[in-house]
Protein backbone atom coordinates (compact mmCIF):
# COMPACT_ATOMS: atom_id res chain seq x y z
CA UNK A 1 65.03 131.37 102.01
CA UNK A 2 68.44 132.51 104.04
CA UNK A 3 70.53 129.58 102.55
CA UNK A 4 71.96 128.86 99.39
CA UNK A 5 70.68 126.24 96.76
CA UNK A 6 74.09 124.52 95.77
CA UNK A 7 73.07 121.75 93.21
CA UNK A 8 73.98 118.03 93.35
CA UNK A 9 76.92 117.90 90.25
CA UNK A 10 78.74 121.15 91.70
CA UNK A 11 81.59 119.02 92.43
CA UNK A 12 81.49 117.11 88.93
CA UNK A 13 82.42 120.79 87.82
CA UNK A 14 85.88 120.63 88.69
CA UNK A 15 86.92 117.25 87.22
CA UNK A 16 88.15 117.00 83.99
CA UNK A 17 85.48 116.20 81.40
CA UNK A 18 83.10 115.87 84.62
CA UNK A 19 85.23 112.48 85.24
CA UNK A 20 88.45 112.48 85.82
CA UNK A 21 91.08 113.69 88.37
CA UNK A 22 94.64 114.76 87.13
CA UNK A 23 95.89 111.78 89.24
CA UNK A 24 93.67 109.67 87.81
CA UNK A 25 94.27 110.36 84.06
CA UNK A 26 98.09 110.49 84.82
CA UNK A 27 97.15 106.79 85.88
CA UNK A 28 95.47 105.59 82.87
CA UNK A 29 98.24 107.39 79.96
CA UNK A 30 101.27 105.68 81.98
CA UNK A 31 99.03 102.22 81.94
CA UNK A 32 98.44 102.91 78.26
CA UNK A 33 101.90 103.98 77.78
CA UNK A 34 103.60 101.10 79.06
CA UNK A 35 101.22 98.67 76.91
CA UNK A 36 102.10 100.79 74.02
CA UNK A 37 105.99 99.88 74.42
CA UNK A 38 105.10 96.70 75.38
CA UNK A 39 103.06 95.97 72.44
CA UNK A 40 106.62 97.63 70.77
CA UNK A 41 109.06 95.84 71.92
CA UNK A 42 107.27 91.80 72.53
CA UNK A 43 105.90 89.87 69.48
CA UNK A 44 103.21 87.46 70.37
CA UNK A 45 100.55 84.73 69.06
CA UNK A 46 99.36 83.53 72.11
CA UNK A 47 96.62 84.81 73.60
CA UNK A 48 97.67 84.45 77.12
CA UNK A 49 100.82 86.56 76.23
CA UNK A 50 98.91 89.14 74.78
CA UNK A 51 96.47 89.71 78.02
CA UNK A 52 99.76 90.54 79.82
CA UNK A 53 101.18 92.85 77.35
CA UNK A 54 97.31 94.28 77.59
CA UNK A 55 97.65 94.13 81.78
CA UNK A 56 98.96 97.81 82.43
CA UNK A 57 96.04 99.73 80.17
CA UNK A 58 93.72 97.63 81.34
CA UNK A 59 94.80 98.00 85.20
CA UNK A 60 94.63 101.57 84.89
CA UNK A 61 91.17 101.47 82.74
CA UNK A 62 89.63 99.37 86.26
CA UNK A 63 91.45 101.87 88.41
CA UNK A 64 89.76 105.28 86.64
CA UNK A 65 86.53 103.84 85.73
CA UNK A 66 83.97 105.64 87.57
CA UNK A 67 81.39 103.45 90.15
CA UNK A 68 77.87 104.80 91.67
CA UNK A 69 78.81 106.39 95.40
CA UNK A 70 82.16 106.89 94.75
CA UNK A 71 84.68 109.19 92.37
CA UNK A 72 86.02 105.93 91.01
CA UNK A 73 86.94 102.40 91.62
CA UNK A 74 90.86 104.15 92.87
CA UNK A 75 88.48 106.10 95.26
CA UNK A 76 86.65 103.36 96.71
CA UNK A 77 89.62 101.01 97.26
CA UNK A 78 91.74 103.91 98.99
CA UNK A 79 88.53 104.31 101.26
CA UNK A 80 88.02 100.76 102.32
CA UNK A 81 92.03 100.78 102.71
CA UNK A 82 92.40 103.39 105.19
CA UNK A 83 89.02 102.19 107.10
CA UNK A 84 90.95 98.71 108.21
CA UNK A 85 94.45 99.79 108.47
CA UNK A 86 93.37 102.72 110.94
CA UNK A 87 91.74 101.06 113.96
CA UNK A 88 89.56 103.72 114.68
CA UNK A 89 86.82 103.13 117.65
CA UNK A 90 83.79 104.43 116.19
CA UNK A 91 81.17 105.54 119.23
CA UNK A 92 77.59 105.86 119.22
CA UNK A 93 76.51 109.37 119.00
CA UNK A 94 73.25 109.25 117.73
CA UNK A 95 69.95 110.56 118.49
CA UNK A 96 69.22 108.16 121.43
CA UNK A 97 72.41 108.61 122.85
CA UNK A 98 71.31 110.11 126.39
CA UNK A 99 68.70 107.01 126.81
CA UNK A 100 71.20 104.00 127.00
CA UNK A 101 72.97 103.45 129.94
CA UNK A 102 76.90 102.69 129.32
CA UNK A 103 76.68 98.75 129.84
């Protein structure tokens, strides 16, 4: 064998805790810091207050929490983002290329 076995978690290796980017955990403590002061500064009863002192942590919790295919839910929605906002023409190229004719 001339080639080199490289196995399938190599790149889990060089996030943190096998997870998490340092964007993405700067992401989640500011969510959980804001809630934090938040939860400080705004006494409430109601429950529908409380979900939106709870918003930014749980924002950020979506954001970082890691999906099958993808680094992260972040990930995914920065991919489909930058697929339709950059009108790319995708061609063709595949192994019966050379057999159609260009109608």
């Amino acid at each position: 064998m001339n080639g080199y076995l490289i196995p399938a978690n190599s790149k889990k290796s060089m996030l943190i805790l096998g997870l998490f980017t340092t964007v993405d955990l700067i992401i989640f403590l500011v969510g959980c810091f804001i809630t934090i002061v938040m939860l400080m500064l705004f006494k409430s009863n109601n429950l529908g207050q409380m979900l939106l002192i709870l918003a930014p942590a749980l924002v950020a919790t979506f954001l970082v929490a890691p999906i099958p295919n993808y680094h992260n839910v972040l990930q995914l929605l920065t991919n489909i983002i930058t697929f339709y906002l950059n009108q790319r023409k995708y061609r063709w190229k595949g192994w019966c290329m050379y057999d159609e004719s260009d109608n």
